[in-house]
PDB file of N, CA and C in Angstrom:
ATOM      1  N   UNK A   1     -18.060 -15.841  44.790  1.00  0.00           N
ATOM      2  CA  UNK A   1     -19.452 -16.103  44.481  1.00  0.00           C
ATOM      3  C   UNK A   1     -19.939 -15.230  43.317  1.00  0.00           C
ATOM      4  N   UNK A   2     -19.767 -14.192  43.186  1.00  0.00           N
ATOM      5  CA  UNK A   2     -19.632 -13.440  42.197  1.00  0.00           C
ATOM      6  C   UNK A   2     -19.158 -13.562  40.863  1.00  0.00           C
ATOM      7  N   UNK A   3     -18.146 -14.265  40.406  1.00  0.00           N
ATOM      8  CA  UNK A   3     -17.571 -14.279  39.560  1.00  0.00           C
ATOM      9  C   UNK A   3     -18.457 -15.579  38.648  1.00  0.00           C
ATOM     10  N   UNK A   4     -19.365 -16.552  39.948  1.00  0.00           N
ATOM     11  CA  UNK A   4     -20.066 -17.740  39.256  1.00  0.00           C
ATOM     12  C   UNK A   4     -21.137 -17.429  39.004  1.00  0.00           C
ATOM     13  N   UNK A   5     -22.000 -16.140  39.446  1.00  0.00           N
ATOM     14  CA  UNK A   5     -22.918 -15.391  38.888  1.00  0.00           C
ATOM     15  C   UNK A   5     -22.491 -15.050  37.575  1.00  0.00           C
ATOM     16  N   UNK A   6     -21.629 -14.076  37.511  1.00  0.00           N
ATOM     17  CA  UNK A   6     -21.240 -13.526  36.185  1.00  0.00           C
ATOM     18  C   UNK A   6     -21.218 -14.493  35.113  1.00  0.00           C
ATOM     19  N   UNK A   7     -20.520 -15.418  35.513  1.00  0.00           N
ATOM     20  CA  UNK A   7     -20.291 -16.674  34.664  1.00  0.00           C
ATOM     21  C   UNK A   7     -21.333 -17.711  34.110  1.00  0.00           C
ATOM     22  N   UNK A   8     -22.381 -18.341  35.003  1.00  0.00           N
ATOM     23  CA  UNK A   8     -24.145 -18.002  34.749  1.00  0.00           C
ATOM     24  C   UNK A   8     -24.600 -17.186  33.946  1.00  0.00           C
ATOM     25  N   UNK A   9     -24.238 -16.039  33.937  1.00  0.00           N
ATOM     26  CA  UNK A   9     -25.300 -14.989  33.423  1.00  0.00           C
ATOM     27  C   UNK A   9     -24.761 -15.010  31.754  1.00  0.00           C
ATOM     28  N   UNK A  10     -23.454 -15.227  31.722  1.00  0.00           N
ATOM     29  CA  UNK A  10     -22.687 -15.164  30.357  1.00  0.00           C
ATOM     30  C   UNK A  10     -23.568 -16.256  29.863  1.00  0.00           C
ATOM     31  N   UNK A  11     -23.261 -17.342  29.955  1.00  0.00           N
ATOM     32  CA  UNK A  11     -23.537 -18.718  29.740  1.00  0.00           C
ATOM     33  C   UNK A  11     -25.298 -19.272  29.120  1.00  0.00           C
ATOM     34  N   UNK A  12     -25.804 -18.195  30.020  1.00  0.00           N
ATOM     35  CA  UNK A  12     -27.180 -18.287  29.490  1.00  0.00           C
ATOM     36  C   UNK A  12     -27.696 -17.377  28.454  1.00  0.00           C
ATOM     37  N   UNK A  13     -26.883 -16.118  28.629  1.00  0.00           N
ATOM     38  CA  UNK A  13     -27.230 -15.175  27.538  1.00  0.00           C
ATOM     39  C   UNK A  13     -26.553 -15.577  26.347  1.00  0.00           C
ATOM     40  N   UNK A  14     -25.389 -16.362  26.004  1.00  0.00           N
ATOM     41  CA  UNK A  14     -24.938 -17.053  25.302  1.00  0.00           C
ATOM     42  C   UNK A  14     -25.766 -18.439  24.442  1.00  0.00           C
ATOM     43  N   UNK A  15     -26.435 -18.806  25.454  1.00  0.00           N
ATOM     44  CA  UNK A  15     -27.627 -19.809  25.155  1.00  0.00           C
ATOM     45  C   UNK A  15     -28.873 -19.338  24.395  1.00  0.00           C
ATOM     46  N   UNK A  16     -29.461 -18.400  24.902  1.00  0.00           N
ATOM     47  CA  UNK A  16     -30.369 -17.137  24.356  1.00  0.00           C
ATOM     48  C   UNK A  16     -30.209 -16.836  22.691  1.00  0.00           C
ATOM     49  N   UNK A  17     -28.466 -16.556  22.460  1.00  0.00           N
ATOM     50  CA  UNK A  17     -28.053 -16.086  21.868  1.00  0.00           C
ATOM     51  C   UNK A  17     -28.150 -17.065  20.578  1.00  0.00           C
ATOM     52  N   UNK A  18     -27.755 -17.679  20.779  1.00  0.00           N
ATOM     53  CA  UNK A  18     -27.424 -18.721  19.608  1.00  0.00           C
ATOM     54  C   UNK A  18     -28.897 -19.780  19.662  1.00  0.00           C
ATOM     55  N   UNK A  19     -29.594 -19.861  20.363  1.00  0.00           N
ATOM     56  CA  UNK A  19     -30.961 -20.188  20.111  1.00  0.00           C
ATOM     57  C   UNK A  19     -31.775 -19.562  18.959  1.00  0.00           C
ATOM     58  N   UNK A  20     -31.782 -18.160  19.258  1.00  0.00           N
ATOM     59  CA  UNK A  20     -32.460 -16.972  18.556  1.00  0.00           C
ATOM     60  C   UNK A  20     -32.048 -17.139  17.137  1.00  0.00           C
ATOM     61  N   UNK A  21     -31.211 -17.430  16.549  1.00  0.00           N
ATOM     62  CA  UNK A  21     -30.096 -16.942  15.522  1.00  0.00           C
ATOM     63  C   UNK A  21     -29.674 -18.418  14.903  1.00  0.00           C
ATOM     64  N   UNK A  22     -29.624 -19.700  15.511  1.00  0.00           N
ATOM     65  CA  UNK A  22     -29.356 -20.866  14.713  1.00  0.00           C
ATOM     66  C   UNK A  22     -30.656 -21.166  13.583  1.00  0.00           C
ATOM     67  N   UNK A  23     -30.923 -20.138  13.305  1.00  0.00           N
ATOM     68  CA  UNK A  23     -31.804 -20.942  12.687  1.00  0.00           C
ATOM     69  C   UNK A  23     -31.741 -19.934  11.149  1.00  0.00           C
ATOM     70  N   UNK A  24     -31.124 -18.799  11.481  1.00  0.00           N
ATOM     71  CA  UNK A  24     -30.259 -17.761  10.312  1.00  0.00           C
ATOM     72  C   UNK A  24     -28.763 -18.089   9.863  1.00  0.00           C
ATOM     73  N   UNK A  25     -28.131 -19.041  10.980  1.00  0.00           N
ATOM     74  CA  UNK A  25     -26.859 -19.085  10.187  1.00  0.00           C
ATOM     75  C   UNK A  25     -27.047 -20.586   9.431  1.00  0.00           C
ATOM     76  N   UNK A  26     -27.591 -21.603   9.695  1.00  0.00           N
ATOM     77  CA  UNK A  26     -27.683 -22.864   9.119  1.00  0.00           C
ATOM     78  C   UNK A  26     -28.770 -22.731   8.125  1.00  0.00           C
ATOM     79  N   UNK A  27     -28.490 -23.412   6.645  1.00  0.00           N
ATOM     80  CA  UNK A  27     -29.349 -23.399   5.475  1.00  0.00           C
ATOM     81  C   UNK A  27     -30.364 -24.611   5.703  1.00  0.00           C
ATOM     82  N   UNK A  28     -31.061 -24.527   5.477  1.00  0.00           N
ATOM     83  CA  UNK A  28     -31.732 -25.963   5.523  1.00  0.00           C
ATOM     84  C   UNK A  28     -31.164 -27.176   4.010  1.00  0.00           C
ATOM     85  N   UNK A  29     -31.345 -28.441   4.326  1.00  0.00           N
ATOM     86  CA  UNK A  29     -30.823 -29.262   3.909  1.00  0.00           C
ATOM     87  C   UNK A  29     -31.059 -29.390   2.293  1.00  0.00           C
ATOM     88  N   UNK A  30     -32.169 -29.204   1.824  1.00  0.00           N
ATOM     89  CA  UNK A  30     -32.758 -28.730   0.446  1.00  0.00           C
ATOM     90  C   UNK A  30     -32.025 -28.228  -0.189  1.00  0.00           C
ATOM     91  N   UNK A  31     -31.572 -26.530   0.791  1.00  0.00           N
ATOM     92  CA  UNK A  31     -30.893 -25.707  -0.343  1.00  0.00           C
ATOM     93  C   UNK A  31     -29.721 -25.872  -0.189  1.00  0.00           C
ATOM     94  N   UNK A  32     -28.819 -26.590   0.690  1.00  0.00           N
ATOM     95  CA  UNK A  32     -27.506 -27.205   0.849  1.00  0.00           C
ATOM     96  C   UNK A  32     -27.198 -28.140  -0.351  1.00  0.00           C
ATOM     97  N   UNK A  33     -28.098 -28.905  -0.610  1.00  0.00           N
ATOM     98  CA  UNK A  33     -27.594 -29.989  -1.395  1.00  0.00           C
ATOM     99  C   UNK A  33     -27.989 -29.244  -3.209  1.00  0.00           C
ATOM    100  N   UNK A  34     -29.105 -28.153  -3.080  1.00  0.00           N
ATOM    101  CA  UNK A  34     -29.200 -27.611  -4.178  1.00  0.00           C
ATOM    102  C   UNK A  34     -28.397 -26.826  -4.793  1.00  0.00           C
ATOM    103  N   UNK A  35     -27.297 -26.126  -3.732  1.00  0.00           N
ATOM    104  CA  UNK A  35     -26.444 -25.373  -4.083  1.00  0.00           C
ATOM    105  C   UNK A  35     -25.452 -26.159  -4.565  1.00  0.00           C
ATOM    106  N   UNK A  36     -25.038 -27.436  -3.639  1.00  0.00           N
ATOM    107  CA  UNK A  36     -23.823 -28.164  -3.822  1.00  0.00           C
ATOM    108  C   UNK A  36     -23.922 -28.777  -5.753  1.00  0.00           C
ATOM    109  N   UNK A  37     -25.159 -29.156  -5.319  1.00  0.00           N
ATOM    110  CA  UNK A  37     -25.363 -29.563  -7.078  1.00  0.00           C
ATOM    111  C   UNK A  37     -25.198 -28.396  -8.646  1.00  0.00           C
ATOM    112  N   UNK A  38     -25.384 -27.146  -7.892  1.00  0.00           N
ATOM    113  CA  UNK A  38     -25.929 -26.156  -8.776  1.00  0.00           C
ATOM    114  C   UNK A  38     -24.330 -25.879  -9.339  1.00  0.00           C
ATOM    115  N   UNK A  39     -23.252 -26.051  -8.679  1.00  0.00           N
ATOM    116  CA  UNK A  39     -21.906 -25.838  -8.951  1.00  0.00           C
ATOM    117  C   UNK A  39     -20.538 -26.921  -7.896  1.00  0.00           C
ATOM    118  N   UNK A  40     -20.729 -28.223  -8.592  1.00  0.00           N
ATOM    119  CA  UNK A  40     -19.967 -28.740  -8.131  1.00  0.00           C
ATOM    120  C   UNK A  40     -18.208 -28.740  -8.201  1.00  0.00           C
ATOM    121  N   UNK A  41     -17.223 -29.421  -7.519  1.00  0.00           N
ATOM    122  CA  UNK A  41     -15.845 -29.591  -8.280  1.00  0.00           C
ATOM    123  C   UNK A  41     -15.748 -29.214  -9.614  1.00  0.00           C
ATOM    124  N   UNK A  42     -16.217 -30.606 -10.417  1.00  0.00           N
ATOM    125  CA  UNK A  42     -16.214 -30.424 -11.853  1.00  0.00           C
ATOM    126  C   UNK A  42     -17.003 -30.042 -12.962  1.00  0.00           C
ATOM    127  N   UNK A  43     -18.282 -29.161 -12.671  1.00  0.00           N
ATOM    128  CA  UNK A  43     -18.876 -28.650 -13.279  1.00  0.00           C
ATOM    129  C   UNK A  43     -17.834 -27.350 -14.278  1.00  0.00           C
ATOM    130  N   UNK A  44     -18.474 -27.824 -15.239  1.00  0.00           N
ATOM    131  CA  UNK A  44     -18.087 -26.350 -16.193  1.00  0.00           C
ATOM    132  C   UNK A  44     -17.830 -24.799 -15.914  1.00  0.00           C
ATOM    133  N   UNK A  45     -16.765 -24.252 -15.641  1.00  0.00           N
ATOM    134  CA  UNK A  45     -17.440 -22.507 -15.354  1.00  0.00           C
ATOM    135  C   UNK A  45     -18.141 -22.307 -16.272  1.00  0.00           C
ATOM    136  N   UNK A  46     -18.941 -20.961 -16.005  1.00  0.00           N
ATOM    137  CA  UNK A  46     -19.514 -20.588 -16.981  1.00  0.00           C
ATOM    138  C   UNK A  46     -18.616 -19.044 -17.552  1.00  0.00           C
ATOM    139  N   UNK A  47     -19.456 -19.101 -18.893  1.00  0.00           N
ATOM    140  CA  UNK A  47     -18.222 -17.769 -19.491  1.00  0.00           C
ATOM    141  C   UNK A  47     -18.507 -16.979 -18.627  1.00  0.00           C
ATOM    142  N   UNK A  48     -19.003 -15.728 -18.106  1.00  0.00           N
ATOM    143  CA  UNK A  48     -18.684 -14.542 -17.364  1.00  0.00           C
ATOM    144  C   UNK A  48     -18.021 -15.463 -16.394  1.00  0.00           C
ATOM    145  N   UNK A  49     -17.518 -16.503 -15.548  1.00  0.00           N
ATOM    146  CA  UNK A  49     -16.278 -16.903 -14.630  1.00  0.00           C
ATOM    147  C   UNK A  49     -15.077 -17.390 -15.365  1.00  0.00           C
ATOM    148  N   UNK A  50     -15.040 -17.911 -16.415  1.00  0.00           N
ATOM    149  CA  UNK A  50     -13.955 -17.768 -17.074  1.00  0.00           C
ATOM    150  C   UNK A  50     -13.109 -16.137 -17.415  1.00  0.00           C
ATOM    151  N   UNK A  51     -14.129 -15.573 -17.935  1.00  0.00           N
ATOM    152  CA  UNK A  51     -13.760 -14.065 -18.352  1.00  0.00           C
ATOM    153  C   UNK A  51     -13.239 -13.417 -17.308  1.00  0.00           C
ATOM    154  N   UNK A  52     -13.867 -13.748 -15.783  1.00  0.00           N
ATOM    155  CA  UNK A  52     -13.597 -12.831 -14.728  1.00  0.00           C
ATOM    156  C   UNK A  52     -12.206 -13.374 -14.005  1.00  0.00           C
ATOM    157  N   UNK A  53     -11.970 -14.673 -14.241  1.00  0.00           N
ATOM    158  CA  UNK A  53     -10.674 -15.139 -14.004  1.00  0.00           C
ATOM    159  C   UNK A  53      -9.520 -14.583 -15.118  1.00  0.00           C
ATOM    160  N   UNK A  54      -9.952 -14.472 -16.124  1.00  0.00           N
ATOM    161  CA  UNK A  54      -8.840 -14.316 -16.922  1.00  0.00           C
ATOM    162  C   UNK A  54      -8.673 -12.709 -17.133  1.00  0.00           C
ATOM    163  N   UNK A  55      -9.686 -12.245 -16.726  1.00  0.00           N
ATOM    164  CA  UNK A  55      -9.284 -10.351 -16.555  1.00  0.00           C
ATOM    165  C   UNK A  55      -8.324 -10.257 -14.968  1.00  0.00           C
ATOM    166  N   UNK A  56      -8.741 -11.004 -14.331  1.00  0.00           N
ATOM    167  CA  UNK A  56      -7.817 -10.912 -13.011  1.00  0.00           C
ATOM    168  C   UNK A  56      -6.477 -11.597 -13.112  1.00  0.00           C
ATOM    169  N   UNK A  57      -5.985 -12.355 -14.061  1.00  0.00           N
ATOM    170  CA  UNK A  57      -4.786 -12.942 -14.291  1.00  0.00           C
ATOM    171  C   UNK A  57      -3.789 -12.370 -15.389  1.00  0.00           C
ATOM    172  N   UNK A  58      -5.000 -11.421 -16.154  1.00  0.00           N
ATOM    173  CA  UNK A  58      -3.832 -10.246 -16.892  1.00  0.00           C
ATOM    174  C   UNK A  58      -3.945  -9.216 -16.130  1.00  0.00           C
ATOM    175  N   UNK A  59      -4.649  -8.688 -15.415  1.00  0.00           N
ATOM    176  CA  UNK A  59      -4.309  -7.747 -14.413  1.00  0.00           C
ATOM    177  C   UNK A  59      -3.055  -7.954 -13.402  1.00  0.00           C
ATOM    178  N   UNK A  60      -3.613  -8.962 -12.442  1.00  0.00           N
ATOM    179  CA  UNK A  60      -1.795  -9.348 -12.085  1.00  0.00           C
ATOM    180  C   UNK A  60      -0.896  -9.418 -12.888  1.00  0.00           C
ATOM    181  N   UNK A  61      -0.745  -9.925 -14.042  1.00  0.00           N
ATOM    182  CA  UNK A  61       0.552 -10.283 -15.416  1.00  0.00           C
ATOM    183  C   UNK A  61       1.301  -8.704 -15.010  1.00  0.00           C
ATOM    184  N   UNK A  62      -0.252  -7.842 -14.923  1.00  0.00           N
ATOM    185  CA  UNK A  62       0.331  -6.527 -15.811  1.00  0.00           C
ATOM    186  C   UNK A  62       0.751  -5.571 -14.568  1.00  0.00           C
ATOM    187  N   UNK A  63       0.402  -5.931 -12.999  1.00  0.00           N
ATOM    188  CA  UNK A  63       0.800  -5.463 -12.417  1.00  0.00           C
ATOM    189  C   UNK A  63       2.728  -6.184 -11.636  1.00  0.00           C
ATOM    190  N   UNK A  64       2.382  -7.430 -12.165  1.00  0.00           N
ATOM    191  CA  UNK A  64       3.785  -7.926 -12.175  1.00  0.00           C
ATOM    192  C   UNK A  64       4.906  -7.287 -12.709  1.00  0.00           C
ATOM    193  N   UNK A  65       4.136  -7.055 -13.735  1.00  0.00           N
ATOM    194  CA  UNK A  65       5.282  -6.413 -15.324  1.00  0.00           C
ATOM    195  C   UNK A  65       5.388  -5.324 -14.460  1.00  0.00           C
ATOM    196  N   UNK A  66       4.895  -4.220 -14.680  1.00  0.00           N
ATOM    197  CA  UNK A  66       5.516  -3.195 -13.780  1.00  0.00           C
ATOM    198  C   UNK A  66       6.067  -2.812 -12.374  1.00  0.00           C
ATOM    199  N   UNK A  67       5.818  -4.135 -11.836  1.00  0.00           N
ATOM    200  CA  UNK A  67       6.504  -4.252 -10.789  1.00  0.00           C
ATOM    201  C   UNK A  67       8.170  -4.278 -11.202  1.00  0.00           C
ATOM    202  N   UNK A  68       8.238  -5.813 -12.164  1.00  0.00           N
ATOM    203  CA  UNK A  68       9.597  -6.234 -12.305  1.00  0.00           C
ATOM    204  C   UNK A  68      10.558  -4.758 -12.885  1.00  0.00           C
ATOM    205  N   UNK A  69       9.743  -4.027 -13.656  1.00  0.00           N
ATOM    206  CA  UNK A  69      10.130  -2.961 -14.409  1.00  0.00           C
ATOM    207  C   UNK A  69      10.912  -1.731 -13.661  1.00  0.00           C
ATOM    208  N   UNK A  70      10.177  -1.562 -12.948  1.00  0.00           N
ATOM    209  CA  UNK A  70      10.353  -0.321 -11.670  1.00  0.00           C
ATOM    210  C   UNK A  70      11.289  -0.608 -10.688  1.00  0.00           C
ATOM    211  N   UNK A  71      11.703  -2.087 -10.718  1.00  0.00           N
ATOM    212  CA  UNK A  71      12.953  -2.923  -9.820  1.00  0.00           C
ATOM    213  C   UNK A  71      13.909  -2.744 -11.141  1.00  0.00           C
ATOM    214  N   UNK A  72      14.147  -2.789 -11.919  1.00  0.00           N
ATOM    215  CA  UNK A  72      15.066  -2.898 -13.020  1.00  0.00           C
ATOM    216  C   UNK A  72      15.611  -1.254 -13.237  1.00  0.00           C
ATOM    217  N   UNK A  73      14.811  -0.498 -13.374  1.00  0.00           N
ATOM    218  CA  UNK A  73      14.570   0.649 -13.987  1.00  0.00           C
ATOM    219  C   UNK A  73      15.555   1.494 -12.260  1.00  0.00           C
ATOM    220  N   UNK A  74      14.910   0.815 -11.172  1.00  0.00           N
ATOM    221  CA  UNK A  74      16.092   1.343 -10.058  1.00  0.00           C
ATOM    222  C   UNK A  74      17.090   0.833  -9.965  1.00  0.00           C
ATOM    223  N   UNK A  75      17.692  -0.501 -10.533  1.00  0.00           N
ATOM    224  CA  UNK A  75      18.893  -1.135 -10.490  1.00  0.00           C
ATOM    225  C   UNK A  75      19.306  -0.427 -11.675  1.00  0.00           C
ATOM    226  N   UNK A  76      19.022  -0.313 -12.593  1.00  0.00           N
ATOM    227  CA  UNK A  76      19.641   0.662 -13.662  1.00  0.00           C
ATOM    228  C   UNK A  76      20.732   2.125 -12.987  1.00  0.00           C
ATOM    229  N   UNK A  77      19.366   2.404 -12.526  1.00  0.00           N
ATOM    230  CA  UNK A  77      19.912   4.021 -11.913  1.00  0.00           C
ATOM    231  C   UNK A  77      21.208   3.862 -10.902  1.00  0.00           C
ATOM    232  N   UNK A  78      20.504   2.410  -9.994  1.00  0.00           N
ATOM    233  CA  UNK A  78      21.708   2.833  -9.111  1.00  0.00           C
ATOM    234  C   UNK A  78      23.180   2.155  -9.454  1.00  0.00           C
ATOM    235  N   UNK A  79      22.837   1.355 -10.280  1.00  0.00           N
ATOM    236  CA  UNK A  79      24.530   0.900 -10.807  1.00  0.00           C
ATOM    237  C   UNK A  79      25.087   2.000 -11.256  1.00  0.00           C
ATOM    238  N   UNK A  80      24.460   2.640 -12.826  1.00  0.00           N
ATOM    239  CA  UNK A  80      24.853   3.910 -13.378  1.00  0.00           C
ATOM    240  C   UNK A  80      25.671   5.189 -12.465  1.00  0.00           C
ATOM    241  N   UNK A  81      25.175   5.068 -11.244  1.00  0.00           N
ATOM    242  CA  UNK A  81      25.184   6.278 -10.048  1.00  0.00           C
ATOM    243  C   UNK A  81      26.649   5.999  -9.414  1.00  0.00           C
ATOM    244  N   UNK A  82      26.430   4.410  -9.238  1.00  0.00           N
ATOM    245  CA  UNK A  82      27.833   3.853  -8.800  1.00  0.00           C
ATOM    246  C   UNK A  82      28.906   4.220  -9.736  1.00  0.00           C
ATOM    247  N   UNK A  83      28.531   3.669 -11.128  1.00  0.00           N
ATOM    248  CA  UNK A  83      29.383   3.562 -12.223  1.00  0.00           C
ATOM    249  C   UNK A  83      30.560   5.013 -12.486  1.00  0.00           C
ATOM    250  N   UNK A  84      29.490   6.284 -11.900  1.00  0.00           N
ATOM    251  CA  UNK A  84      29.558   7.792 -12.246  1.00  0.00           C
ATOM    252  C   UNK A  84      30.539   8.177 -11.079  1.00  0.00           C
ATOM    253  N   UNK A  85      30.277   7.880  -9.938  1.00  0.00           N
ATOM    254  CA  UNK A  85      30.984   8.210  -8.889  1.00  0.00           C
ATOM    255  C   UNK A  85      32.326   7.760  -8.785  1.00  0.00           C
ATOM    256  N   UNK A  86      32.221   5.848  -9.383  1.00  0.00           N
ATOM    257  CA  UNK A  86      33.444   5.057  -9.471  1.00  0.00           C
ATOM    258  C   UNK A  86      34.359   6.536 -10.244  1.00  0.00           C
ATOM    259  N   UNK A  87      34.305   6.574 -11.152  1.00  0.00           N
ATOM    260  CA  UNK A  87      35.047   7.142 -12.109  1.00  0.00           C
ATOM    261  C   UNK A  87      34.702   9.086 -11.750  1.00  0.00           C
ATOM    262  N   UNK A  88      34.258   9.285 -10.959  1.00  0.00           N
ATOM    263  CA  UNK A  88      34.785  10.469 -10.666  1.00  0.00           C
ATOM    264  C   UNK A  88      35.836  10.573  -9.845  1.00  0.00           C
ATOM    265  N   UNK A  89      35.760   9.481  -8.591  1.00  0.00           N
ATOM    266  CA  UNK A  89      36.868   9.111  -8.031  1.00  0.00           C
ATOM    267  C   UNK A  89      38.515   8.868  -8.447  1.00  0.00           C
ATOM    268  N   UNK A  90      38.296   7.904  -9.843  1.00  0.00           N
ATOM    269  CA  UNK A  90      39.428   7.823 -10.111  1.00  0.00           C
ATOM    270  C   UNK A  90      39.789   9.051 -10.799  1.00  0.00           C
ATOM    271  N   UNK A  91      39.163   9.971 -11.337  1.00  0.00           N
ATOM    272  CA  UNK A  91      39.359  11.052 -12.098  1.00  0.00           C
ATOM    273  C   UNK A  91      39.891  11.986 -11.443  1.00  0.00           C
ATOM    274  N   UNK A  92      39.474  12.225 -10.220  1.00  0.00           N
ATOM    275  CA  UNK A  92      40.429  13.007  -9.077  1.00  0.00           C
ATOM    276  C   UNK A  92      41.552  12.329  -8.720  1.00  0.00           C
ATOM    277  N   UNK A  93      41.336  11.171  -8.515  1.00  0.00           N
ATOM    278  CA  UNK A  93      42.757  10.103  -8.222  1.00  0.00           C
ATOM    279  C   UNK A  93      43.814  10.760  -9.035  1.00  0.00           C
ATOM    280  N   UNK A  94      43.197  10.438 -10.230  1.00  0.00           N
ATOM    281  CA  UNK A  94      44.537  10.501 -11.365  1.00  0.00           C
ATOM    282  C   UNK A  94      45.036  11.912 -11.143  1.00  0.00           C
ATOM    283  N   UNK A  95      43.966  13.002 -11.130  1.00  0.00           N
ATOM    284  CA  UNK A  95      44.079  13.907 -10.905  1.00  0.00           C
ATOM    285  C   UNK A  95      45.344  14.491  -9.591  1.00  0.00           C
ATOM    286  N   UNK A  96      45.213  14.215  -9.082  1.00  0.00           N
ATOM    287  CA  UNK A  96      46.011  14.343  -7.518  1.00  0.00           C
ATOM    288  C   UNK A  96      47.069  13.887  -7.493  1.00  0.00           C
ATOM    289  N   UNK A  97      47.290  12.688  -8.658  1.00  0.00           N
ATOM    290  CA  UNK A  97      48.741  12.220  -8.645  1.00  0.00           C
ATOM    291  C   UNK A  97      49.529  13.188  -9.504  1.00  0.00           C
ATOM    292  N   UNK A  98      48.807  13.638 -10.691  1.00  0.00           N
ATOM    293  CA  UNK A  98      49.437  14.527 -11.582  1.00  0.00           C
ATOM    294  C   UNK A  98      49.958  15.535 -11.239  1.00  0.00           C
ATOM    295  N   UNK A  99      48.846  16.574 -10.088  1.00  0.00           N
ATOM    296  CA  UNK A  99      49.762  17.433  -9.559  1.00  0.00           C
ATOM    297  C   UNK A  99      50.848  16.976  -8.815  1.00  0.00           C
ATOM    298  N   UNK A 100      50.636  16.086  -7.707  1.00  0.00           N
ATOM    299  CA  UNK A 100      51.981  15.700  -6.979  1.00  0.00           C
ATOM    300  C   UNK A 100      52.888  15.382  -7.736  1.00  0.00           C
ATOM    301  N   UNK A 101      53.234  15.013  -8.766  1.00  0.00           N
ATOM    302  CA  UNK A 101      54.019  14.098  -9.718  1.00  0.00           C
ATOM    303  C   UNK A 101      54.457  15.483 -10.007  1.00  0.00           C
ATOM    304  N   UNK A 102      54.130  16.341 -10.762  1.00  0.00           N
ATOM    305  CA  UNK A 102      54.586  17.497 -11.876  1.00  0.00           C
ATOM    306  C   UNK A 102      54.464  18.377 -10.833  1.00  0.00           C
ATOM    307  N   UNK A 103      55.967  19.230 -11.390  1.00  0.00           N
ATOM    308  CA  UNK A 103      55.972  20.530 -11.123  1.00  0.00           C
ATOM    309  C   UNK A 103      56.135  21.662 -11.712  1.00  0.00           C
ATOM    310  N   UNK A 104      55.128  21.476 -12.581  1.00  0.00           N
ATOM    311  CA  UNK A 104      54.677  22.873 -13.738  1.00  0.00           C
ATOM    312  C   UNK A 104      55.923  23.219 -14.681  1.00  0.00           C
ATOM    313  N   UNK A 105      56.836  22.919 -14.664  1.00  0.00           N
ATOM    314  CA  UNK A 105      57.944  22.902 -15.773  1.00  0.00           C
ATOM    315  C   UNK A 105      57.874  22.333 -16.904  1.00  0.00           C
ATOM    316  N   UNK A 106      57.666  21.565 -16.995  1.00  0.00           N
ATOM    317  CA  UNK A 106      57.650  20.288 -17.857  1.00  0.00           C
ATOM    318  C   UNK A 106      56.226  19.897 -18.466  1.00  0.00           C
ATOM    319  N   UNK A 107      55.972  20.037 -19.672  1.00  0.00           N
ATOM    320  CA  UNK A 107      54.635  19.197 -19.927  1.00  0.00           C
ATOM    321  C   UNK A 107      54.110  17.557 -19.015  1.00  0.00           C
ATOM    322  N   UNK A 108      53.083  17.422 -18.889  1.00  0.00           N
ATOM    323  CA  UNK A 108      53.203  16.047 -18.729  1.00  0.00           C
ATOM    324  C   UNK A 108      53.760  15.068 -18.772  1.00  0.00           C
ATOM    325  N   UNK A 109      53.585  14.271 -18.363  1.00  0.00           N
ATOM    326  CA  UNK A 109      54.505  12.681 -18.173  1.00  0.00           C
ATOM    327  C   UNK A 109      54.605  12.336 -19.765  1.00  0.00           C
ATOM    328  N   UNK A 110      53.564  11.508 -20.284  1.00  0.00           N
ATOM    329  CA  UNK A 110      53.367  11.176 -21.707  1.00  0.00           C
ATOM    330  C   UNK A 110      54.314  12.036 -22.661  1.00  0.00           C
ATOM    331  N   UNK A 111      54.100  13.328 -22.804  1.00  0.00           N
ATOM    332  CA  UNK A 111      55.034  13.968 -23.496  1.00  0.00           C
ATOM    333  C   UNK A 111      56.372  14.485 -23.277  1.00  0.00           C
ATOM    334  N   UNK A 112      56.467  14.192 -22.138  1.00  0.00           N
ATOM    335  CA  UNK A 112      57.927  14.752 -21.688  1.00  0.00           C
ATOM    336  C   UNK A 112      59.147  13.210 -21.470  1.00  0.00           C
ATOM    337  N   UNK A 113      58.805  12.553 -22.565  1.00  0.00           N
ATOM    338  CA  UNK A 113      59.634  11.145 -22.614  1.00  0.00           C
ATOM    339  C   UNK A 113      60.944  11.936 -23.636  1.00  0.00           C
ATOM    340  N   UNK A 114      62.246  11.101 -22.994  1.00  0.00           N
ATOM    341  CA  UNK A 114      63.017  11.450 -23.711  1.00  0.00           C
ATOM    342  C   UNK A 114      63.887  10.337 -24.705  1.00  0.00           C
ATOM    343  N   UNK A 115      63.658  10.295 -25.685  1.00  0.00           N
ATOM    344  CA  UNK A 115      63.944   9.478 -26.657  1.00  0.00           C
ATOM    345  C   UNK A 115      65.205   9.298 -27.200  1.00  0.00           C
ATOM    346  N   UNK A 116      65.586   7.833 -26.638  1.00  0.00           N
ATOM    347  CA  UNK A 116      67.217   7.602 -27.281  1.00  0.00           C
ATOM    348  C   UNK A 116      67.464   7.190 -28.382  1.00  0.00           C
TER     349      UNK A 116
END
């Protein structure tokens, strides 16, 4: 029984509610159709809405651009990073074979060819 009180009480204060107040959210019909006319579909912008569209479409351009830039500018780095490591790797590689290979007697491989 309670819960259909509560539910009543919503219902009417809800009624209250939008009684009070329909008459602030709906325009009257005058200025509905005056507005609709004042800027239709195909009416002309006017310059300050042209201008304000086209400052907001080089603003994005320009926040694009440095977007794409700052993605490039880290693919740069991190290939380079790869590129550096690749070849430190093999640089020890080579490295590691040389000692195993040689045993300090002998110059290097390259120069220690013996020619028939």
């Amino acid at each position: 029984m309670a819960w259909r009180q509560l539910f009543l009480i919503c219902c009417l204060s809800a009624v209250v509610l939008l009684s009070s107040v329909e008459g602030k959210i709906f325009m009257q019909e005058s200025d509905a159709l005056s507005f609709l006319k004042k800027r239709g579909k195909r009416s002309p912008k006017s310059r300050e809405e042209v201008n304000a569209e086209n400052r907001q479409k080089l603003q994005a351009d320009e926040l694009r651009r440095e977007h794409y830039e700052e993605q490039r500018n880290e693919f740069e780095n991190f290939v380079e990073e790869q590129n550096d490591e690749q070849e430190e790797r093999s640089r020890e590689a080579i490295e590691q074979w040389r000692q195993w290979h040689s045993d300090g007697l002998y110059p290097p491989y390259l120069y220690n060819r013996h020619h028939i």
